[in-house]
PDB file of N, CA and C in Angstrom:
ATOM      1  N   UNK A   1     -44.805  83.991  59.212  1.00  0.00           N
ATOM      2  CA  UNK A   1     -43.434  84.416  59.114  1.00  0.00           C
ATOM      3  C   UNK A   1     -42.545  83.201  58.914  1.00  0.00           C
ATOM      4  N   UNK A   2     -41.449  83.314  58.081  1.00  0.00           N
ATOM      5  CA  UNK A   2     -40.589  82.120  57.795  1.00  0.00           C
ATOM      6  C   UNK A   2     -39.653  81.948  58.969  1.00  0.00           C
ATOM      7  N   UNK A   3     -39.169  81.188  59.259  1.00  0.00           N
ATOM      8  CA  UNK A   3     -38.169  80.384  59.739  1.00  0.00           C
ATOM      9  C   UNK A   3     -36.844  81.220  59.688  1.00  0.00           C
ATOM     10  N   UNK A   4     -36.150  81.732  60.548  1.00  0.00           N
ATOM     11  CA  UNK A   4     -34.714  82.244  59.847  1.00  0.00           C
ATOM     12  C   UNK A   4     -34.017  80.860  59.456  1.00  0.00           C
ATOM     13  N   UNK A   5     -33.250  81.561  58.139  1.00  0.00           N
ATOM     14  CA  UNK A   5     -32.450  80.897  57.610  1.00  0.00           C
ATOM     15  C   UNK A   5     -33.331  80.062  56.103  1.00  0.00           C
ATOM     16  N   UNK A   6     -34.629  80.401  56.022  1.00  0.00           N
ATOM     17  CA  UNK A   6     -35.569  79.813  55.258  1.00  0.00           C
ATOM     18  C   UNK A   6     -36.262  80.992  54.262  1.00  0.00           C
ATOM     19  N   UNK A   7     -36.350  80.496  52.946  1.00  0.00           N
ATOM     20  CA  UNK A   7     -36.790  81.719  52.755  1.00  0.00           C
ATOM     21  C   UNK A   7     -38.470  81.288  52.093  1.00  0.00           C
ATOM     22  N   UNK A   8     -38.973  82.384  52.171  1.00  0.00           N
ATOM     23  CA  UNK A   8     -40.560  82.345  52.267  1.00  0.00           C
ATOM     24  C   UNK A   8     -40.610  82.025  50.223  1.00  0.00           C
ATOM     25  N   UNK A   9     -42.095  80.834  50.069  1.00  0.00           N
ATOM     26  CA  UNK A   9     -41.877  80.382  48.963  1.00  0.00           C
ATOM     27  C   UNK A   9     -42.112  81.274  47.885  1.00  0.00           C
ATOM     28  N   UNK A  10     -41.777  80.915  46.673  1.00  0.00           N
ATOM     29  CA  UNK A  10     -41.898  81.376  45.787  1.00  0.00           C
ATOM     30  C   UNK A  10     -43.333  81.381  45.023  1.00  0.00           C
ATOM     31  N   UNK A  11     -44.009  82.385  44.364  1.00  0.00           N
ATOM     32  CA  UNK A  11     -45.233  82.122  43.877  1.00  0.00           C
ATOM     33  C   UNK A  11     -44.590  81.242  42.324  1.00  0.00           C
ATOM     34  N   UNK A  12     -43.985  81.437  41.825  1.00  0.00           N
ATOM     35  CA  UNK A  12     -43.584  80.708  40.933  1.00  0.00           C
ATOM     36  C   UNK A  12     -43.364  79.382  40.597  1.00  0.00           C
ATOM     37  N   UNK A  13     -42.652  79.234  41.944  1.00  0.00           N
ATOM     38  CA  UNK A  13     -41.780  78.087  42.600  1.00  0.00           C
ATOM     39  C   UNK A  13     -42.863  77.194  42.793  1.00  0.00           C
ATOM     40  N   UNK A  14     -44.109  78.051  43.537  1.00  0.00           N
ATOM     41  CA  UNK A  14     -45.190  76.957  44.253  1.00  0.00           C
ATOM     42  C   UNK A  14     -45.949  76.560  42.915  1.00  0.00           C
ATOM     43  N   UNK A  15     -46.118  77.701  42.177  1.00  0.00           N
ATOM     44  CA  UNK A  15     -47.130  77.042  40.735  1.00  0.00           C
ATOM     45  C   UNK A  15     -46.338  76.052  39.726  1.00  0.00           C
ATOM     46  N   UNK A  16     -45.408  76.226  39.343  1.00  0.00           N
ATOM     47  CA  UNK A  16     -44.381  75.254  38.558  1.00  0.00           C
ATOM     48  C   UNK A  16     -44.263  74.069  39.404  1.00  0.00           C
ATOM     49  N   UNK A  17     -43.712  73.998  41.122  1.00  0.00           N
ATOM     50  CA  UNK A  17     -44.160  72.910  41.862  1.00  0.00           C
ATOM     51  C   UNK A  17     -45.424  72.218  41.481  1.00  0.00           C
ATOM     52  N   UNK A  18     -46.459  72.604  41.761  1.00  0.00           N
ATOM     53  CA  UNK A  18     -47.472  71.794  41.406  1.00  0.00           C
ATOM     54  C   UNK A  18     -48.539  71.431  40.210  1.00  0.00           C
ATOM     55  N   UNK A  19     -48.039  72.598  39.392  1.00  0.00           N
ATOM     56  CA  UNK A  19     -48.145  72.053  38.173  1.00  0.00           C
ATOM     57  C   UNK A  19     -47.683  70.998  37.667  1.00  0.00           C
ATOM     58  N   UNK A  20     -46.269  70.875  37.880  1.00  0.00           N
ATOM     59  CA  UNK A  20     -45.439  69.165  37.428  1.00  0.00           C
ATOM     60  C   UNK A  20     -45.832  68.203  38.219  1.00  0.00           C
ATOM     61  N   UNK A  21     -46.028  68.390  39.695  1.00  0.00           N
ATOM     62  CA  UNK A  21     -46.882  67.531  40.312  1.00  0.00           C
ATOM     63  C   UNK A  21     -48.177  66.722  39.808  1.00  0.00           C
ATOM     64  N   UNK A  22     -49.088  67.548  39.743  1.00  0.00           N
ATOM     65  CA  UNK A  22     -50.196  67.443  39.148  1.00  0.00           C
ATOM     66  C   UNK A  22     -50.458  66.474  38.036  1.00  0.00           C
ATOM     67  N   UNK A  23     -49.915  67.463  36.919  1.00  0.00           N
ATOM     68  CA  UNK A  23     -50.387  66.687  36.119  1.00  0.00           C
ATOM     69  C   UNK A  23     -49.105  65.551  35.781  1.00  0.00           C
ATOM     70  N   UNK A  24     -48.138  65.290  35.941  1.00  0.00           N
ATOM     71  CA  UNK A  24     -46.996  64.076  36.024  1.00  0.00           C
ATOM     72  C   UNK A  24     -48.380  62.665  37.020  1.00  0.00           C
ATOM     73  N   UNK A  25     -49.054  63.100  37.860  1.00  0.00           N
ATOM     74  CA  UNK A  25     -50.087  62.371  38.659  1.00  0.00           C
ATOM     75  C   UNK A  25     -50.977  61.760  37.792  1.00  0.00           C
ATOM     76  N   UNK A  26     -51.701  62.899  36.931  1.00  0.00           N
ATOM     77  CA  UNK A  26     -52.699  62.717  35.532  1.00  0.00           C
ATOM     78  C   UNK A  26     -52.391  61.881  34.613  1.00  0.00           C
ATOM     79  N   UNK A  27     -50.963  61.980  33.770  1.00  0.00           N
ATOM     80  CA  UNK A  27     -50.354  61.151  32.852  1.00  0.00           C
ATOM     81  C   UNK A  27     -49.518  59.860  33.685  1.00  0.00           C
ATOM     82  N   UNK A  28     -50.124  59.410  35.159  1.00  0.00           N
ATOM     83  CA  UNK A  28     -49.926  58.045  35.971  1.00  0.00           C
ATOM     84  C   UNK A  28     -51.095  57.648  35.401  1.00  0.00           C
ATOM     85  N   UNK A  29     -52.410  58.318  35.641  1.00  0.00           N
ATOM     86  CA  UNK A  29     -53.691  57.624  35.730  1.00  0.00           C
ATOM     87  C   UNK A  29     -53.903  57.181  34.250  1.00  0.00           C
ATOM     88  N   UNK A  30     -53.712  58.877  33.528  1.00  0.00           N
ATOM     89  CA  UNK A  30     -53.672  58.395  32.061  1.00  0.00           C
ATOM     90  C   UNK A  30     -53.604  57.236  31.308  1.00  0.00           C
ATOM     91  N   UNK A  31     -52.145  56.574  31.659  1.00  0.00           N
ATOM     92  CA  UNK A  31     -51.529  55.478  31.190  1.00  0.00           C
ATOM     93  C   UNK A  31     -52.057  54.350  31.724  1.00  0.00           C
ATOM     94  N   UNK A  32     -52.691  54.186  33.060  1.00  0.00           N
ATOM     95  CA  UNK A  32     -53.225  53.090  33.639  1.00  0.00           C
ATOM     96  C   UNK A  32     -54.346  53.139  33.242  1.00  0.00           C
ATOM     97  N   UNK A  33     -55.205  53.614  32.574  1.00  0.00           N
ATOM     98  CA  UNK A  33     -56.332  53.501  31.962  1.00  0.00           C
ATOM     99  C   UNK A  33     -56.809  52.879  31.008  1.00  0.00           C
ATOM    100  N   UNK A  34     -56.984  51.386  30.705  1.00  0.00           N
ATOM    101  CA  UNK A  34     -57.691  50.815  30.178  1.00  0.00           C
ATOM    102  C   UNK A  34     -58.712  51.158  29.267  1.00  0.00           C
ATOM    103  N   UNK A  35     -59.497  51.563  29.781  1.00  0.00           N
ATOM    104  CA  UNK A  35     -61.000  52.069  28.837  1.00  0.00           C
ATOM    105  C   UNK A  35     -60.770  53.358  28.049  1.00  0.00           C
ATOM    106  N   UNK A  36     -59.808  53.606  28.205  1.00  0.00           N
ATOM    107  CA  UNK A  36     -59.641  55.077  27.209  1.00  0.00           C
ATOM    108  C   UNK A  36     -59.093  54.684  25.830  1.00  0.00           C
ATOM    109  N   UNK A  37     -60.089  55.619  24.433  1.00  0.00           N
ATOM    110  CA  UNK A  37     -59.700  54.997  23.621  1.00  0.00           C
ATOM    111  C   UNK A  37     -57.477  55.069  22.970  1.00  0.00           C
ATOM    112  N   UNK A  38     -57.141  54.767  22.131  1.00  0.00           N
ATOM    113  CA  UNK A  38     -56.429  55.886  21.317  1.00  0.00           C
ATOM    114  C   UNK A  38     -56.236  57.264  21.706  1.00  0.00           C
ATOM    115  N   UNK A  39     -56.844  57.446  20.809  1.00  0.00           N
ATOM    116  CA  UNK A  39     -57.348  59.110  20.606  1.00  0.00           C
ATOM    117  C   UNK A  39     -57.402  59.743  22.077  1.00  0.00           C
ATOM    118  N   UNK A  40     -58.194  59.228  23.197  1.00  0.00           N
ATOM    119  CA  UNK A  40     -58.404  59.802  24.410  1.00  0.00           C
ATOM    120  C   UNK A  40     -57.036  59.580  25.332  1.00  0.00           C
ATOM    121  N   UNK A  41     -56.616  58.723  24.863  1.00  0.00           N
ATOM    122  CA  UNK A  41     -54.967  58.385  25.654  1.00  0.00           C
ATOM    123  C   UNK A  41     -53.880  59.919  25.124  1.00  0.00           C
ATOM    124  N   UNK A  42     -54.196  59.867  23.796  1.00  0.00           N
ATOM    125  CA  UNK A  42     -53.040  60.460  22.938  1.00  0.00           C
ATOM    126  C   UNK A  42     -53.685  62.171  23.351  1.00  0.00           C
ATOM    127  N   UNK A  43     -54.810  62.447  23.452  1.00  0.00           N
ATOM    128  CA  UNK A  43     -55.532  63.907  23.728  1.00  0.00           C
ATOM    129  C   UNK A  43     -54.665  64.042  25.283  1.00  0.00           C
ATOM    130  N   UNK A  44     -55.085  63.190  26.272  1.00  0.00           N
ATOM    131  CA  UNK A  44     -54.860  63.480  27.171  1.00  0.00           C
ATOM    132  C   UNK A  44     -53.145  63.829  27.845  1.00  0.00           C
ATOM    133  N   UNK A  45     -52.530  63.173  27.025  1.00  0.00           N
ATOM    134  CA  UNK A  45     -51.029  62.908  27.008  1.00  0.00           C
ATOM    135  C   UNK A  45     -50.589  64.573  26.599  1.00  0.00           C
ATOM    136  N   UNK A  46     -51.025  64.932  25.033  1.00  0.00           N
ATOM    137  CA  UNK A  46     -50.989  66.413  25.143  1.00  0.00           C
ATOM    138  C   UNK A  46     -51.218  67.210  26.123  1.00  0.00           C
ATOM    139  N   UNK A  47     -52.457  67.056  26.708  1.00  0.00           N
ATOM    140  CA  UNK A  47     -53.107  68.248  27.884  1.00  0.00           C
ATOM    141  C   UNK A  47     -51.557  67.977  28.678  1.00  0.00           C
ATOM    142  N   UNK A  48     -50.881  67.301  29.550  1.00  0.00           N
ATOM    143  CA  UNK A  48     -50.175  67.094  29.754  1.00  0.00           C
ATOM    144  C   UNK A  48     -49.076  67.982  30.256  1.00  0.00           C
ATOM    145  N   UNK A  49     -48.164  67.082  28.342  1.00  0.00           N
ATOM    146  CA  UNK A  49     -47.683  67.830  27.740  1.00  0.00           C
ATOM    147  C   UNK A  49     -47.121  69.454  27.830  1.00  0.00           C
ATOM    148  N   UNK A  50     -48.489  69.703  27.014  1.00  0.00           N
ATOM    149  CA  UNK A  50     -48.563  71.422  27.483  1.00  0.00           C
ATOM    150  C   UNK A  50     -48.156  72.325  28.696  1.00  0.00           C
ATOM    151  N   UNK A  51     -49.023  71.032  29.900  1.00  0.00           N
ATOM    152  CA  UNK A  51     -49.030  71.680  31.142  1.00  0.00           C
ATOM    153  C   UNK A  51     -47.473  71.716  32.034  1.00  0.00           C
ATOM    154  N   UNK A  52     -47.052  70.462  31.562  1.00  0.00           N
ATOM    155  CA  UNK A  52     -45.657  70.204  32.252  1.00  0.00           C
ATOM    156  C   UNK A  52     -44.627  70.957  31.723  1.00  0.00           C
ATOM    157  N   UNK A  53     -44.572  71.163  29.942  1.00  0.00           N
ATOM    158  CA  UNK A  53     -43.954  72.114  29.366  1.00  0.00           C
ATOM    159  C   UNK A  53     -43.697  73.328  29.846  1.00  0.00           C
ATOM    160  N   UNK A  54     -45.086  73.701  29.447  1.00  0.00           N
ATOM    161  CA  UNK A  54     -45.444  75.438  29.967  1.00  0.00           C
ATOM    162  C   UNK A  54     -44.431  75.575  31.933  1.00  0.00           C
ATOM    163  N   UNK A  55     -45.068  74.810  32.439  1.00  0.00           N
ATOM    164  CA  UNK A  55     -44.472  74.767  33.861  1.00  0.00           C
ATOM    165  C   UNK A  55     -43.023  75.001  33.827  1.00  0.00           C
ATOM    166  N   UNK A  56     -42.395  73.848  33.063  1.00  0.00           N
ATOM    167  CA  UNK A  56     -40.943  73.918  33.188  1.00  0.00           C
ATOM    168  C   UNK A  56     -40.517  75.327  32.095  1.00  0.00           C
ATOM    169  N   UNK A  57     -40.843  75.556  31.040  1.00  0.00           N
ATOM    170  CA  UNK A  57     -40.367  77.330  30.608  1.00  0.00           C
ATOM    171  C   UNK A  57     -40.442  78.172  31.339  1.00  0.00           C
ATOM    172  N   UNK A  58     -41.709  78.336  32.463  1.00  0.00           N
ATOM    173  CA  UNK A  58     -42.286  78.980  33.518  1.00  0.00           C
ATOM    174  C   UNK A  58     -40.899  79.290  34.585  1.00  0.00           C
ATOM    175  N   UNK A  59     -40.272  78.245  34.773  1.00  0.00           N
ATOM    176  CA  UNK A  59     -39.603  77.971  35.634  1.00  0.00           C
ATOM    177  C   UNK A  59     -38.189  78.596  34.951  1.00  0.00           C
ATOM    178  N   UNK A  60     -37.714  78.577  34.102  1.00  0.00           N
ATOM    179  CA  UNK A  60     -36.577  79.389  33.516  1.00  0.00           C
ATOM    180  C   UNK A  60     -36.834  80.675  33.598  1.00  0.00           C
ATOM    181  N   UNK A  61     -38.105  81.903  33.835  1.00  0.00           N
ATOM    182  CA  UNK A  61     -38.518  82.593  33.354  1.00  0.00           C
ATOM    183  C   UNK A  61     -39.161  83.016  32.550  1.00  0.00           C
ATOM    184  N   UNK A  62     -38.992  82.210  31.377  1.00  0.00           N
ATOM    185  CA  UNK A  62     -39.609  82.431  30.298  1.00  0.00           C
ATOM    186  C   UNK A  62     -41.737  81.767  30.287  1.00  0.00           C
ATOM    187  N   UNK A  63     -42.206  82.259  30.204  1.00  0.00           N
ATOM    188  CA  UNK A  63     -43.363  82.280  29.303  1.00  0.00           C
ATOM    189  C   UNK A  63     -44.276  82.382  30.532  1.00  0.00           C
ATOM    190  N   UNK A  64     -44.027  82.539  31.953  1.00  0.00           N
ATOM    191  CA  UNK A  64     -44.723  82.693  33.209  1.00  0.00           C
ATOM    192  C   UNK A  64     -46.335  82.886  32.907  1.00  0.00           C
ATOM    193  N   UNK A  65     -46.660  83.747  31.921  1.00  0.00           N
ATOM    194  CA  UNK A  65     -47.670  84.680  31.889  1.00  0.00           C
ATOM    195  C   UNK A  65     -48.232  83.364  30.806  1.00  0.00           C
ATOM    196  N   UNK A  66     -47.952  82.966  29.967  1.00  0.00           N
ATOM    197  CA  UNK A  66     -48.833  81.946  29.030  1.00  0.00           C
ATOM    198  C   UNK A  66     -49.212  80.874  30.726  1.00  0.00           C
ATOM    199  N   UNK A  67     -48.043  80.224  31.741  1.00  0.00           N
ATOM    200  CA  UNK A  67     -48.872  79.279  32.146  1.00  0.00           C
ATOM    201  C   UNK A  67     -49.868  79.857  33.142  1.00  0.00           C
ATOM    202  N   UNK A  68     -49.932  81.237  33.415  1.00  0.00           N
ATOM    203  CA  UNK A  68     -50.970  82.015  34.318  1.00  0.00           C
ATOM    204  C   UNK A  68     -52.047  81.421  33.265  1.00  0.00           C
ATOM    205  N   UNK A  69     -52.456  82.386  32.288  1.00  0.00           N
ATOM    206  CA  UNK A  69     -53.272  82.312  31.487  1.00  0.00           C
ATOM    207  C   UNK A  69     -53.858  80.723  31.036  1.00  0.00           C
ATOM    208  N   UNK A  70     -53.122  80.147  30.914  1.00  0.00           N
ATOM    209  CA  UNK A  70     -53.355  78.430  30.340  1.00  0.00           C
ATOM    210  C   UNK A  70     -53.967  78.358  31.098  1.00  0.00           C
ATOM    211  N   UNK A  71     -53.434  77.832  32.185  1.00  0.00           N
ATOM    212  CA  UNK A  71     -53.829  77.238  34.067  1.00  0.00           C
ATOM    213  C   UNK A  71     -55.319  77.895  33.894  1.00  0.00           C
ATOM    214  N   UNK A  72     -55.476  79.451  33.874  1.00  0.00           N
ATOM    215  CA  UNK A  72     -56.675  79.904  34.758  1.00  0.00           C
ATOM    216  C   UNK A  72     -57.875  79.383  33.330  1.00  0.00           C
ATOM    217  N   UNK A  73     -57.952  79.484  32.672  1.00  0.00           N
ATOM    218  CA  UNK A  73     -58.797  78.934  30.942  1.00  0.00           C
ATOM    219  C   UNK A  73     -59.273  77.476  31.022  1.00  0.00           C
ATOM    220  N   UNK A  74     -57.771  76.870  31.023  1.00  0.00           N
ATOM    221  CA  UNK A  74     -57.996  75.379  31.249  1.00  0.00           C
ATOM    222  C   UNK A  74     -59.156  74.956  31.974  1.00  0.00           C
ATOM    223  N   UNK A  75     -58.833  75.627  33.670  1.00  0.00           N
ATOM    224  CA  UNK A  75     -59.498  75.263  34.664  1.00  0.00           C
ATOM    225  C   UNK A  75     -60.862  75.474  34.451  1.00  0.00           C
ATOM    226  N   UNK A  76     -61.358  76.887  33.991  1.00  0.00           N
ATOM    227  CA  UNK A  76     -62.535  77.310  33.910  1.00  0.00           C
ATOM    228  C   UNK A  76     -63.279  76.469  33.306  1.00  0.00           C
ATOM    229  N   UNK A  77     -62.723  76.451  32.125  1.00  0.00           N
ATOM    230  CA  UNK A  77     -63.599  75.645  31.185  1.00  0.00           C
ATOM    231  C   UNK A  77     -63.366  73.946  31.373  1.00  0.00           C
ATOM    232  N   UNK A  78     -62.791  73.708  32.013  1.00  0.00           N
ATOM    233  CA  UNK A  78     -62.790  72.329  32.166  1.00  0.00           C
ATOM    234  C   UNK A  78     -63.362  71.804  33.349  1.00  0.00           C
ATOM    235  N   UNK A  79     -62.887  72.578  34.773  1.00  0.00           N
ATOM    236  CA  UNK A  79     -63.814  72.657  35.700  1.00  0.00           C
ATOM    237  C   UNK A  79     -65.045  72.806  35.756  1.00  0.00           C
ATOM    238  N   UNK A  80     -65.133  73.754  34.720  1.00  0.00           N
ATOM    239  CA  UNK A  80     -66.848  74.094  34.675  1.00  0.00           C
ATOM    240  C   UNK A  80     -67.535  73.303  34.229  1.00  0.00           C
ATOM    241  N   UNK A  81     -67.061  72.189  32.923  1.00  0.00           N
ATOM    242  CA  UNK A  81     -67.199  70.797  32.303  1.00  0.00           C
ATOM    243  C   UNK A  81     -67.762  69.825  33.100  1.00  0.00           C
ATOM    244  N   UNK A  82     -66.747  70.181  34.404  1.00  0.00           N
ATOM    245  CA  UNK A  82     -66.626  68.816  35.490  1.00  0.00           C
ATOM    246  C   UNK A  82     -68.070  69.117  35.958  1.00  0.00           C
ATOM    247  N   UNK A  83     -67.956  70.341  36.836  1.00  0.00           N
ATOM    248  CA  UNK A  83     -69.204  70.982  37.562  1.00  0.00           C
ATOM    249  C   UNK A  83     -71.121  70.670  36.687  1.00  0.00           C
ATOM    250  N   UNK A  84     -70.871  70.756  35.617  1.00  0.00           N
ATOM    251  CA  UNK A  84     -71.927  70.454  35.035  1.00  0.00           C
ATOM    252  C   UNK A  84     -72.429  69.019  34.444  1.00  0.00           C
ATOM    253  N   UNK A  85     -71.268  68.559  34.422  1.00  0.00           N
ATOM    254  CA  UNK A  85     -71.784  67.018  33.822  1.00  0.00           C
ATOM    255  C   UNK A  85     -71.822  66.475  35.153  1.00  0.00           C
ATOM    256  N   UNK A  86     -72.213  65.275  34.525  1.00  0.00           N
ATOM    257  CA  UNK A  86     -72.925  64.115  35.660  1.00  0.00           C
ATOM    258  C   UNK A  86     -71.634  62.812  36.176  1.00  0.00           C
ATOM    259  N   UNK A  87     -70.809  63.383  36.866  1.00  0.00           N
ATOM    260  CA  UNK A  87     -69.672  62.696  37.559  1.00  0.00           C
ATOM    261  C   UNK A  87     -70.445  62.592  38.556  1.00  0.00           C
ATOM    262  N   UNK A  88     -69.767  61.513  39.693  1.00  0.00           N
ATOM    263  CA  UNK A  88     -70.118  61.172  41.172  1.00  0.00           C
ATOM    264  C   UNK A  88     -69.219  62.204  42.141  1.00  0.00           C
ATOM    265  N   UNK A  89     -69.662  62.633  43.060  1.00  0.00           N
ATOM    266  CA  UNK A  89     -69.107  63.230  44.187  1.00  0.00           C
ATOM    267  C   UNK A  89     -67.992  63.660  44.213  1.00  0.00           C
ATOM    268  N   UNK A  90     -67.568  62.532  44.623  1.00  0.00           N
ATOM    269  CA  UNK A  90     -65.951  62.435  44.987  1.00  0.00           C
ATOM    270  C   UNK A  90     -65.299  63.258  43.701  1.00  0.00           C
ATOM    271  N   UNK A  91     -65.645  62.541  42.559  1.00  0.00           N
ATOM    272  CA  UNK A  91     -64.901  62.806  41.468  1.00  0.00           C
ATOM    273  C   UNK A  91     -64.995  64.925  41.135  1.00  0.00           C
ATOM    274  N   UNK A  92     -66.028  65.075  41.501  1.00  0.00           N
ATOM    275  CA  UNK A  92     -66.449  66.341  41.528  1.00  0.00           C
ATOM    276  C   UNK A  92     -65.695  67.419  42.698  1.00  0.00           C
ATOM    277  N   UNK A  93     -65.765  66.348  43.650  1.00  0.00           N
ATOM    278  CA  UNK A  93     -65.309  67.533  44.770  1.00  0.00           C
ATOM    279  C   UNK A  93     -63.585  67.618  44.710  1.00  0.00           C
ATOM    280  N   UNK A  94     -62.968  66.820  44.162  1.00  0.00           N
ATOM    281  CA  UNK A  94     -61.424  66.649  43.639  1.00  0.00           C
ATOM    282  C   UNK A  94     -61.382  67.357  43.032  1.00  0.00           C
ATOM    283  N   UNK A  95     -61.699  67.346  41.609  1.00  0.00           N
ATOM    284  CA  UNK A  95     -61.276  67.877  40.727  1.00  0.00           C
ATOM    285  C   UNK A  95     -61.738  69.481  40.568  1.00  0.00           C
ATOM    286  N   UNK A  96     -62.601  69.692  41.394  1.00  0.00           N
ATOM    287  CA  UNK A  96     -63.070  71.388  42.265  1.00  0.00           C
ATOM    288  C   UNK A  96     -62.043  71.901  42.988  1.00  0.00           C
ATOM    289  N   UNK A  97     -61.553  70.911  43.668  1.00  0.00           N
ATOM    290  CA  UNK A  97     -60.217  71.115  44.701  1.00  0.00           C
ATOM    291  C   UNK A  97     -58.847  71.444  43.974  1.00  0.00           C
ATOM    292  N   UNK A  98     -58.916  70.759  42.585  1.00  0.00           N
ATOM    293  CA  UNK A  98     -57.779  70.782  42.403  1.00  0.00           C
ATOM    294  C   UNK A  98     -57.696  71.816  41.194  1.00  0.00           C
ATOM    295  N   UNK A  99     -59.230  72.326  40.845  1.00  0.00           N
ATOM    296  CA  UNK A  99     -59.338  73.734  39.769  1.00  0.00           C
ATOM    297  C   UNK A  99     -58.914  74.923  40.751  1.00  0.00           C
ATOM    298  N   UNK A 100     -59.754  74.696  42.246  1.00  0.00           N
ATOM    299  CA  UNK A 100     -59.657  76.344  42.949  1.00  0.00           C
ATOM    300  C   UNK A 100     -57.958  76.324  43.664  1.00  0.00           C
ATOM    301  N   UNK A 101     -57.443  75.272  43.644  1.00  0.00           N
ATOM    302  CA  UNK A 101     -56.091  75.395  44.209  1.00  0.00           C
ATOM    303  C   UNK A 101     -54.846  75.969  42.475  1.00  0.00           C
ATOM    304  N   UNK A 102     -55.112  75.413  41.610  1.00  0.00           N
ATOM    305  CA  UNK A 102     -54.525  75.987  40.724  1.00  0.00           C
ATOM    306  C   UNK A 102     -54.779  76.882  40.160  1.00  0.00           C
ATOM    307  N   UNK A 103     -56.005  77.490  40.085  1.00  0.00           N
ATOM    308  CA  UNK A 103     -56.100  78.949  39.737  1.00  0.00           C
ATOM    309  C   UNK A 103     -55.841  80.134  41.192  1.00  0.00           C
ATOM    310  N   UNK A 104     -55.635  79.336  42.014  1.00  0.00           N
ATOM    311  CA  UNK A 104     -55.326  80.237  43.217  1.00  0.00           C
ATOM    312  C   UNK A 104     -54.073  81.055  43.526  1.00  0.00           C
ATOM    313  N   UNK A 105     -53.377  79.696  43.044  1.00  0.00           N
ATOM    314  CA  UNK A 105     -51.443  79.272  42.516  1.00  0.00           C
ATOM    315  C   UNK A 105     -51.504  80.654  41.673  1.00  0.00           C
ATOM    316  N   UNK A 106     -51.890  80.348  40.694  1.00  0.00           N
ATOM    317  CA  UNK A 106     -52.095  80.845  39.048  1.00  0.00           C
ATOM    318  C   UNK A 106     -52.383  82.679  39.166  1.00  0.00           C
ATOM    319  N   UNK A 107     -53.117  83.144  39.659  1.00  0.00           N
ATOM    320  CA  UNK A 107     -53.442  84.414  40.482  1.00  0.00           C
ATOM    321  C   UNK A 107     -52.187  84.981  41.341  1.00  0.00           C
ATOM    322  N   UNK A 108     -51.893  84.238  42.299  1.00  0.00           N
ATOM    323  CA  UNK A 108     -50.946  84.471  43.368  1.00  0.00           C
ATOM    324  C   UNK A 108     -49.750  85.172  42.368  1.00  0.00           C
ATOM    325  N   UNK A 109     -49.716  84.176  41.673  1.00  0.00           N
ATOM    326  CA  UNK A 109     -47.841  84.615  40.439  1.00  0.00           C
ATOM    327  C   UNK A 109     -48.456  85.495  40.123  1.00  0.00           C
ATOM    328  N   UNK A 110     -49.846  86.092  39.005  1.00  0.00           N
ATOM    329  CA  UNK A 110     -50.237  87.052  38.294  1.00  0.00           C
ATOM    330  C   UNK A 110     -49.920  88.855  39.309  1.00  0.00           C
ATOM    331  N   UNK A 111     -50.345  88.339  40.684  1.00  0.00           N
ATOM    332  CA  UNK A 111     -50.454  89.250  41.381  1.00  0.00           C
ATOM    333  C   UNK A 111     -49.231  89.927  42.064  1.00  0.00           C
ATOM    334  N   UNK A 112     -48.255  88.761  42.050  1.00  0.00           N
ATOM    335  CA  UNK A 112     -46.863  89.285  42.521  1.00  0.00           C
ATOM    336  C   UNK A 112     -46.407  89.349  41.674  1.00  0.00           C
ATOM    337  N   UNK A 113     -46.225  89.574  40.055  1.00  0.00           N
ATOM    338  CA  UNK A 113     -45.580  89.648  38.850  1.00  0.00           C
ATOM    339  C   UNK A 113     -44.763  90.630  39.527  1.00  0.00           C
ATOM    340  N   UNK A 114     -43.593  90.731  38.760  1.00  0.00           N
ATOM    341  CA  UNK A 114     -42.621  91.993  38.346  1.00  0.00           C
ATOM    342  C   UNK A 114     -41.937  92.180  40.331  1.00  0.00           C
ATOM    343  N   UNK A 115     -42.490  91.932  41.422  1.00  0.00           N
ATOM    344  CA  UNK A 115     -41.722  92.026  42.401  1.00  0.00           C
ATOM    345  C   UNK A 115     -40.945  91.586  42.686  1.00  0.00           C
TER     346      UNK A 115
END
């Protein structure tokens, strides 16, 4: 139960929150990355892009349902990427953490749509 005077968060609020979070975090590492070519700088800058975009339209109202859909695709198939190739641990159990928390986000909005 919230707090009086507080109001209980937004599913929107929380996915657009950490969507810009997120990946604004990604395009830190991005840029500090050395060994990435060109091409893998400039790919990754898009993924981005997209994600921070989509978030902030999300956040006007507009296009909510593309960043449901993006978010939950992305994750799958990229998570599932992670899950199968040969990363170390850590790197695995993060980026697991940070697929089942954004498709969780991502669901939550799908499920309270229209209320």
């Amino acid at each position: 139960m919230s707090k009086p005077g507080r109001f209980p968060p937004s599913p929107i609020v929380t996915l657009v929150g950490w969507t810009v979070l997120l990946w604004l975090s990604r395009l830190r590492n991005v840029l500090g990355d050395d060994d990435l070519s060109t091409a893998g700088t400039l790919w990754r800058i898009v993924v981005v892009v997209v994600f921070a975009g989509s978030a902030l339209l999300a956040a006007t109202g507009r296009f909510v349902t593309w960043l449901v859909v993006w978010t939950v695709v992305f994750w799958l198939v990229r998570g599932g990427g992670i899950l199968l190739d040969d990363h170390d641990a850590a790197f695995t159990v993060i980026h697991t953490a940070l697929m089942v928390v954004s498709i969780v986000l991502a669901m939550w909005v799908w499920r309270t749509r229209g209320r």
